[in-house]
Each structure stands twice: as C-alpha cells, then as structure tokens.
PDB file of N, CA and C in Angstrom:
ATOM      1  N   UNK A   1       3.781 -34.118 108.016  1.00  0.00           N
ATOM      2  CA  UNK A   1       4.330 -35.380 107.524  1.00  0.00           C
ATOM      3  C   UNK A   1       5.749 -35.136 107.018  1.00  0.00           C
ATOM      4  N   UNK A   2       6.586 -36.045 107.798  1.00  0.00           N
ATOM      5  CA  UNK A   2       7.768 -35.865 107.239  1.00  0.00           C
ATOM      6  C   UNK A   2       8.131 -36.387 105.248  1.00  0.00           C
ATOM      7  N   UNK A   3       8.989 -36.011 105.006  1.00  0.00           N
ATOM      8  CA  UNK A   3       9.164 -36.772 103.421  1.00  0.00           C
ATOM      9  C   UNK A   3      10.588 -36.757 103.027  1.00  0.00           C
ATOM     10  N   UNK A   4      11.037 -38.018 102.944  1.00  0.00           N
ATOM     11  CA  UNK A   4      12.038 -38.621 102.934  1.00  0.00           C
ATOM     12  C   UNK A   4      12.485 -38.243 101.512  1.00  0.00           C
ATOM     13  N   UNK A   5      13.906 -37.548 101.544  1.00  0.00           N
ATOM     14  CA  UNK A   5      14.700 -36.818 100.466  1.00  0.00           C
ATOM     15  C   UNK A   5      15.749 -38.033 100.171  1.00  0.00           C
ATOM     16  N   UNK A   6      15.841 -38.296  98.734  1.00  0.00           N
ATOM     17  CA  UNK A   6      16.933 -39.285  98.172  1.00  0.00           C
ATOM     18  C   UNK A   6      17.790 -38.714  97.363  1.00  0.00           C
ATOM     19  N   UNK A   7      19.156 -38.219  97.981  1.00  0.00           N
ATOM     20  CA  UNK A   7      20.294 -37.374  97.109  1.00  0.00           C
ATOM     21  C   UNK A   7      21.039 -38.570  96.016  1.00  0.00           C
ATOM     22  N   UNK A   8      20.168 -38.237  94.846  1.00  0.00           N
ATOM     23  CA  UNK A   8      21.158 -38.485  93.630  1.00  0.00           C
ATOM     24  C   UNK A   8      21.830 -38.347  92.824  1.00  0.00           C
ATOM     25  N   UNK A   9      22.492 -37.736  93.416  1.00  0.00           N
ATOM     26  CA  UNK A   9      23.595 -36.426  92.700  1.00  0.00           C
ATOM     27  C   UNK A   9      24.573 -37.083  91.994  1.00  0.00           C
ATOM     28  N   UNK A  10      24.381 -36.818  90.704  1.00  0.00           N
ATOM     29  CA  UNK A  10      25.771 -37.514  90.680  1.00  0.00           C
ATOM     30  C   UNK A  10      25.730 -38.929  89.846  1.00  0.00           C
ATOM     31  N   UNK A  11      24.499 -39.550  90.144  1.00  0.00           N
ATOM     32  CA  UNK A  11      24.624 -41.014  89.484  1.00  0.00           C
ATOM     33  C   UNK A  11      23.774 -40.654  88.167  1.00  0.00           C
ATOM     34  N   UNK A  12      23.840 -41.463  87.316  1.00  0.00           N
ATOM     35  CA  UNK A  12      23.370 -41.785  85.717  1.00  0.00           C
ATOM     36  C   UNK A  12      22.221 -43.199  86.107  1.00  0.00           C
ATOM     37  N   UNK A  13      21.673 -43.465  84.656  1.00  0.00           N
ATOM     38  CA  UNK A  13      20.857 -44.254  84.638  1.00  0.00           C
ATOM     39  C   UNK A  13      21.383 -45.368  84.899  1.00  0.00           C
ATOM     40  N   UNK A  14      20.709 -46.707  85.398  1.00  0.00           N
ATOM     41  CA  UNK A  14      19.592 -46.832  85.600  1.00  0.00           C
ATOM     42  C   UNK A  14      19.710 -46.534  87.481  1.00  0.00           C
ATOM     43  N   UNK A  15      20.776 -45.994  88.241  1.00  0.00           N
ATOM     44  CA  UNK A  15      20.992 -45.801  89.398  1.00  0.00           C
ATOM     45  C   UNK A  15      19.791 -45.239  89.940  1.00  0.00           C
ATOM     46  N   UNK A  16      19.450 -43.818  89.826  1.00  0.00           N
ATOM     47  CA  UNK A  16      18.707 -43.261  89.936  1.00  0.00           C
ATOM     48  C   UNK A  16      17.015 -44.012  90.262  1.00  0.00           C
ATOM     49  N   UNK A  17      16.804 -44.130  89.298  1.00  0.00           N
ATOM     50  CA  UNK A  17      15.777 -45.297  89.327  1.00  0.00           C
ATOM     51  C   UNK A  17      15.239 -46.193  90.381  1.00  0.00           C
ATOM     52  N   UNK A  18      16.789 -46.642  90.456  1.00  0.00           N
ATOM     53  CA  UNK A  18      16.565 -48.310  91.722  1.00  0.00           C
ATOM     54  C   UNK A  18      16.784 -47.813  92.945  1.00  0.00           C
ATOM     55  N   UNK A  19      17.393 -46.573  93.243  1.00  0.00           N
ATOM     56  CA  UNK A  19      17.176 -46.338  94.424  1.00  0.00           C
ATOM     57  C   UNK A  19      16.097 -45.597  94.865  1.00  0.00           C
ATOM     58  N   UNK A  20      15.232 -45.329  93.891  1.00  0.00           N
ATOM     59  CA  UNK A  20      13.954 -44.106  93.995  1.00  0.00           C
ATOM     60  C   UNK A  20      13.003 -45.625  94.451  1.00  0.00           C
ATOM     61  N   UNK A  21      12.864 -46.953  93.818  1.00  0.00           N
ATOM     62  CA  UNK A  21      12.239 -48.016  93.648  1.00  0.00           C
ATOM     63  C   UNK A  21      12.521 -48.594  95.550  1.00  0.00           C
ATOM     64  N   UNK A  22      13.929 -48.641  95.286  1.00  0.00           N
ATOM     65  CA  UNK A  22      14.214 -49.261  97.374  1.00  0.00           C
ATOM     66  C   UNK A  22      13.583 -48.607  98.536  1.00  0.00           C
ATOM     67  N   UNK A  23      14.044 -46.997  98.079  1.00  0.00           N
ATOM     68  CA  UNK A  23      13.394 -46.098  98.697  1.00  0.00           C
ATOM     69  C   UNK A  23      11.962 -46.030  98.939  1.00  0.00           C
ATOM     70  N   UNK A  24      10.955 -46.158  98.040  1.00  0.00           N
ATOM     71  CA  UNK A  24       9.299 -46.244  97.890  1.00  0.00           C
ATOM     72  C   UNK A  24       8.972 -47.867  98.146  1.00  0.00           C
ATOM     73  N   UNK A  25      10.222 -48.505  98.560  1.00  0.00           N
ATOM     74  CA  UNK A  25       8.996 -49.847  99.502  1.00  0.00           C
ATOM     75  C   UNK A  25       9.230 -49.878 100.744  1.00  0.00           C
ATOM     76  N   UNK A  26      10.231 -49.092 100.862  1.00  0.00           N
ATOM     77  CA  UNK A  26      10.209 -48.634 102.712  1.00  0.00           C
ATOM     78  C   UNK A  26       9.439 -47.709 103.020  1.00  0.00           C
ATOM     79  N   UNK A  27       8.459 -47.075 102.388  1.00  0.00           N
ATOM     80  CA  UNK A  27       7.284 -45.867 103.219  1.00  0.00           C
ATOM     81  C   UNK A  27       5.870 -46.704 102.844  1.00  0.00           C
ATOM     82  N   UNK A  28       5.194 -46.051 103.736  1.00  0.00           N
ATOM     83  CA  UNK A  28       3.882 -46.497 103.364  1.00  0.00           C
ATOM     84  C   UNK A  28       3.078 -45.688 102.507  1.00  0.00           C
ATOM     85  N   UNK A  29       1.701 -46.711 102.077  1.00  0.00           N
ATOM     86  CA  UNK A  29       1.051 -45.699 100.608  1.00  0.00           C
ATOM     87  C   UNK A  29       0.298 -44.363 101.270  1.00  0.00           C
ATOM     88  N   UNK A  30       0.732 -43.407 100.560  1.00  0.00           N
ATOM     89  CA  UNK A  30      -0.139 -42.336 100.674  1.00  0.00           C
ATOM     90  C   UNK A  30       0.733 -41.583 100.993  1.00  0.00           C
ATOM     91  N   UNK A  31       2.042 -42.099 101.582  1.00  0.00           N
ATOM     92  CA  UNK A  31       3.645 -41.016 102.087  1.00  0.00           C
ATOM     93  C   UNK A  31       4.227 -40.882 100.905  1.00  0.00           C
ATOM     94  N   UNK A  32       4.808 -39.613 100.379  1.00  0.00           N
ATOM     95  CA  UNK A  32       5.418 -39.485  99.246  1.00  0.00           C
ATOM     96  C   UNK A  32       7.214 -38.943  99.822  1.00  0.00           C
ATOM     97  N   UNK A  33       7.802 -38.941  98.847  1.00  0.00           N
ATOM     98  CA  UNK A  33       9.042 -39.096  98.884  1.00  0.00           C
ATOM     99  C   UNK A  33       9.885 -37.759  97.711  1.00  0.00           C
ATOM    100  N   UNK A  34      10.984 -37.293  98.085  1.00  0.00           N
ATOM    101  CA  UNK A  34      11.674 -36.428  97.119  1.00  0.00           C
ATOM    102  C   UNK A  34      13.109 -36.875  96.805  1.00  0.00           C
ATOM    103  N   UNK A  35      13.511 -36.833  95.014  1.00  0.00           N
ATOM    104  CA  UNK A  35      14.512 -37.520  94.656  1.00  0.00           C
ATOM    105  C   UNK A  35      14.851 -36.217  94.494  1.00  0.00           C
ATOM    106  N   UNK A  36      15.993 -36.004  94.963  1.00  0.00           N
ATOM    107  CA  UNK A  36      17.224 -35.340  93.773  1.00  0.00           C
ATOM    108  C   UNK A  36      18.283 -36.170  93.128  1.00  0.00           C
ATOM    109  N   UNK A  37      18.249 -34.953  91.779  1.00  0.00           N
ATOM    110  CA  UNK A  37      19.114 -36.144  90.614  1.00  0.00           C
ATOM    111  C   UNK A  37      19.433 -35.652  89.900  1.00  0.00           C
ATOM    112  N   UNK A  38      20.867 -35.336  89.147  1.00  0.00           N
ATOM    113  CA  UNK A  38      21.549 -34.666  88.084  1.00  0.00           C
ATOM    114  C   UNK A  38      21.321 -35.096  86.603  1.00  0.00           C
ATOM    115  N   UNK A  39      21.330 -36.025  86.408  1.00  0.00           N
ATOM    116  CA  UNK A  39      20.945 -36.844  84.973  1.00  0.00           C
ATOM    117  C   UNK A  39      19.886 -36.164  84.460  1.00  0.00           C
ATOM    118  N   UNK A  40      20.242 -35.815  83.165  1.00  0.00           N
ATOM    119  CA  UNK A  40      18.970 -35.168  83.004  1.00  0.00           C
ATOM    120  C   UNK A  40      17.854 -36.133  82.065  1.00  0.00           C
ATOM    121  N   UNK A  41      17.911 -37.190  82.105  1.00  0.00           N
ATOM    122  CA  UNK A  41      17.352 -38.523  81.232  1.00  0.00           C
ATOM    123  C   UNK A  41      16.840 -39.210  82.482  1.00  0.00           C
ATOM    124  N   UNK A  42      16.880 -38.800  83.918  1.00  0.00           N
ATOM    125  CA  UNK A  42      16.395 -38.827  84.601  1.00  0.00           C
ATOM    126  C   UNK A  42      14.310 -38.370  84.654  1.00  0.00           C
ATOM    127  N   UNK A  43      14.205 -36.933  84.392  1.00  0.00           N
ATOM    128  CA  UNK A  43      12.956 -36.751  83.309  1.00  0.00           C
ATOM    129  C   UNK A  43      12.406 -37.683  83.327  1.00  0.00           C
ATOM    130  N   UNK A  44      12.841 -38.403  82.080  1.00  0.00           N
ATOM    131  CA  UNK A  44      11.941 -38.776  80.892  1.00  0.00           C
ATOM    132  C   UNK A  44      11.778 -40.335  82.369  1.00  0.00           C
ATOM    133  N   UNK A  45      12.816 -40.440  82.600  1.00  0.00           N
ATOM    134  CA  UNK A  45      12.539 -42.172  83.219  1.00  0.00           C
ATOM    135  C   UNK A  45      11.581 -42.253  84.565  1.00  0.00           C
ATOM    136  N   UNK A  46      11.662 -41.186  85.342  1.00  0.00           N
ATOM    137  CA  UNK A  46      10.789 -40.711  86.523  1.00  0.00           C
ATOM    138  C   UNK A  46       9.862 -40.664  86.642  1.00  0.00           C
ATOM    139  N   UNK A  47       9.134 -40.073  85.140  1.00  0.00           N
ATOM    140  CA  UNK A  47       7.573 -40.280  84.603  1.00  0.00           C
ATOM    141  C   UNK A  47       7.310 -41.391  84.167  1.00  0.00           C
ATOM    142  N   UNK A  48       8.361 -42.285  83.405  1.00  0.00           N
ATOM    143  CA  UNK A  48       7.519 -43.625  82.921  1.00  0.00           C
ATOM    144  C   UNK A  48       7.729 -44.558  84.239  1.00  0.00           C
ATOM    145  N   UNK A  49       8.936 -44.517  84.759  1.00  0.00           N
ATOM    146  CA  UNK A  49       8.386 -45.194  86.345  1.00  0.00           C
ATOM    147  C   UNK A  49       6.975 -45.201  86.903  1.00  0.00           C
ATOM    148  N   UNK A  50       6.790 -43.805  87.124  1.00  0.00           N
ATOM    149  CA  UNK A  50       5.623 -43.476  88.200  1.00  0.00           C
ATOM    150  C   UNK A  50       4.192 -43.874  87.213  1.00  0.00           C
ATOM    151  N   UNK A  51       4.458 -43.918  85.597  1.00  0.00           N
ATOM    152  CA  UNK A  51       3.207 -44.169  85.431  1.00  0.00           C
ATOM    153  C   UNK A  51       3.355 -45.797  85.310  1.00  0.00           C
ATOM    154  N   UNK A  52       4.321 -46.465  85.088  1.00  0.00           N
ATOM    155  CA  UNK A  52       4.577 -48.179  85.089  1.00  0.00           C
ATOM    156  C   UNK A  52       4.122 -48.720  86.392  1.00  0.00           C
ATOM    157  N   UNK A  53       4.689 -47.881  86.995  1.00  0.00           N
ATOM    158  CA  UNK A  53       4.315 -48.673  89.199  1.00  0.00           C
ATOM    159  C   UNK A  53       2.800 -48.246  89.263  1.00  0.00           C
ATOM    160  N   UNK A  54       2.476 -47.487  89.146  1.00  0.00           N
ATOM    161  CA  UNK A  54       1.130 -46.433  89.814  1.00  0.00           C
ATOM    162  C   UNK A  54       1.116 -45.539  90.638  1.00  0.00           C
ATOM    163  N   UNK A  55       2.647 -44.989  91.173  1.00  0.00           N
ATOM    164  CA  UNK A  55       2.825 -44.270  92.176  1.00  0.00           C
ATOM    165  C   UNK A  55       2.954 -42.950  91.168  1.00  0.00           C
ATOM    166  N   UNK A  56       2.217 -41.791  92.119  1.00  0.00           N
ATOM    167  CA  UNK A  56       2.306 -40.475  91.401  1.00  0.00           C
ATOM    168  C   UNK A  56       3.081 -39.615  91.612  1.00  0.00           C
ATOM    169  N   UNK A  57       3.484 -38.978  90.373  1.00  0.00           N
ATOM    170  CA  UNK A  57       4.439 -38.131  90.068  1.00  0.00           C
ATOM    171  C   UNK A  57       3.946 -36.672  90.524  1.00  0.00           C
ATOM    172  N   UNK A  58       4.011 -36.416  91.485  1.00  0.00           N
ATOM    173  CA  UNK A  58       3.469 -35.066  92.130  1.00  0.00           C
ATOM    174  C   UNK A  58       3.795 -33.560  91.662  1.00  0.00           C
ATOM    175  N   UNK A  59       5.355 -33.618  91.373  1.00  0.00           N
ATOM    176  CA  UNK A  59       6.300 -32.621  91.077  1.00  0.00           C
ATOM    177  C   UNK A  59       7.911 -33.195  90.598  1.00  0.00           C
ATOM    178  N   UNK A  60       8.040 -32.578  89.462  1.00  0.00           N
ATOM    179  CA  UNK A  60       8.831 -32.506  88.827  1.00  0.00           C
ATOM    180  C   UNK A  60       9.072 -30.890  88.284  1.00  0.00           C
ATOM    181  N   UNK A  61      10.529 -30.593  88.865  1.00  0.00           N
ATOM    182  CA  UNK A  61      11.000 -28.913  88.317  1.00  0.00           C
ATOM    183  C   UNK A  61      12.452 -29.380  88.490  1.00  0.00           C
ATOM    184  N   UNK A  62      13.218 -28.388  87.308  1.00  0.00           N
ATOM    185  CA  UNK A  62      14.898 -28.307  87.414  1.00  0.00           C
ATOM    186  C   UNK A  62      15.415 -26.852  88.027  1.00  0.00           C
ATOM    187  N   UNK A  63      16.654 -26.853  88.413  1.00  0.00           N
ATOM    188  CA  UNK A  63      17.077 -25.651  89.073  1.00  0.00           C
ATOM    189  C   UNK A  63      18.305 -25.570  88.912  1.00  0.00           C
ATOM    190  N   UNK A  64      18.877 -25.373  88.236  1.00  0.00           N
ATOM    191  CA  UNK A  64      20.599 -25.247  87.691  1.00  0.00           C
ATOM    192  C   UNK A  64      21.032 -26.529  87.937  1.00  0.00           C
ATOM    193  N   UNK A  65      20.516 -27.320  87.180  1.00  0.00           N
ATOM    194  CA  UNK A  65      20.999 -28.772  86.717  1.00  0.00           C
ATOM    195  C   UNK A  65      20.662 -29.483  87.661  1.00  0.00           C
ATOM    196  N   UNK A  66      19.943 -29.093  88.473  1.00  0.00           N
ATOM    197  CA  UNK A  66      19.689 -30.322  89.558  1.00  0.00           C
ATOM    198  C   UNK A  66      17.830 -30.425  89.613  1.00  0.00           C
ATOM    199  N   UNK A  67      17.752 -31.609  89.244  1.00  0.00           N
ATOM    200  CA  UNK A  67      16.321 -32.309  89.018  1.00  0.00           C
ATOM    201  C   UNK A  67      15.587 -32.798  90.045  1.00  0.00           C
ATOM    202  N   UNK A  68      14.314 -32.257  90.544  1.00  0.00           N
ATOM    203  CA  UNK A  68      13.633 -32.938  91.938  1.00  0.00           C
ATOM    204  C   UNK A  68      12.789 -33.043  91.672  1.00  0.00           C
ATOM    205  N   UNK A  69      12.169 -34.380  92.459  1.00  0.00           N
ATOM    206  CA  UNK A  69      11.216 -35.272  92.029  1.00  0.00           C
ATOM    207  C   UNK A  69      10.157 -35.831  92.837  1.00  0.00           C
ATOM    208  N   UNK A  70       9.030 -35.512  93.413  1.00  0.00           N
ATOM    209  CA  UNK A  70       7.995 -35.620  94.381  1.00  0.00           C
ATOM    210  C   UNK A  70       7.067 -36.517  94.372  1.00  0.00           C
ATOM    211  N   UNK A  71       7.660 -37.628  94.497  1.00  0.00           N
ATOM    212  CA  UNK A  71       6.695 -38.979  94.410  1.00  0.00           C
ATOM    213  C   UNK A  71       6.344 -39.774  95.109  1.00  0.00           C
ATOM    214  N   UNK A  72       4.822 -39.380  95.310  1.00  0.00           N
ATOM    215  CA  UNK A  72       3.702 -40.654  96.038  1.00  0.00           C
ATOM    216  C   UNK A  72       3.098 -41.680  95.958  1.00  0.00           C
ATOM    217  N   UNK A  73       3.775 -42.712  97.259  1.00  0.00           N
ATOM    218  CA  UNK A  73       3.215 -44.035  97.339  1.00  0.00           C
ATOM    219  C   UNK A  73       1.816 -44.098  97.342  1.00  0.00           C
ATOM    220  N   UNK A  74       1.396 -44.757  95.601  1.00  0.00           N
ATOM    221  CA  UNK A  74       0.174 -44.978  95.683  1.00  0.00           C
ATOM    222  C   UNK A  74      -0.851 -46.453  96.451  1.00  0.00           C
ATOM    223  N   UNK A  75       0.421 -47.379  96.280  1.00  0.00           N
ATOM    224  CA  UNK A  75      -0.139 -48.858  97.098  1.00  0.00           C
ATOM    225  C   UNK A  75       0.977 -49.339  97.709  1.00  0.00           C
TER     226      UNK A  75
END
C-alpha cells in the first residue's frame, strides 16, 4: 500500500493541520497517510486532531527538528 507523504516544512499553526485535514478526505478509510512538519506545537495539535476526528495516530517520532506523523483514515 502506497502512503501518501505531506511535506510541511516550514509552516506554523494552524497550516499544518488543514492540510493534514484536505489531505485525509482524499484517501479512503483504512489508508493512512505521513505528515512531515517542523513546528514543534505541531505534537501537541496532531494528537488532539486524531483523537477529535477518530482517525488514528499510528506514529509520531522527531529527528533533528523535523516531526513525522502516521495517520490512519479511520471513516
């Protein structure tokens, strides 16, 4: 299964977010998706997304400032 990578390098809140949101209504449920994202308030908002929508937060790890984010369309 392929999985569609969203480079957010670079943008601040609430950017990040709305394009992780555009991005996850163009796949179907059960396809998950990977954000990258510099913000580091990114975190905290990625998890309350995924638990606000219902889509799961699979993986979350940082790597010299750059934040990736593994999230599956739950519906």
């Amino acid at each position: 299964m392929n999985t569609t990578t969203i480079d957010c390098t670079g943008l601040n809140c609430p950017l990040p977010v709305l394009r992780l949101k555009k991005a996850i209504d163009g796949i179907n449920a059960g396809e998950s998706l990977e954000m990258i994202a510099t913000d580091p308030g990114s975190v905290k908002d990625i998890a309350a997304w995924s638990k606000q929508t219902g889509h799961i937060l699979l993986e979350s790890r940082e790597s010299a400032g750059r934040f990736t984010f593994v999230i599956q369309k739950a519906h």
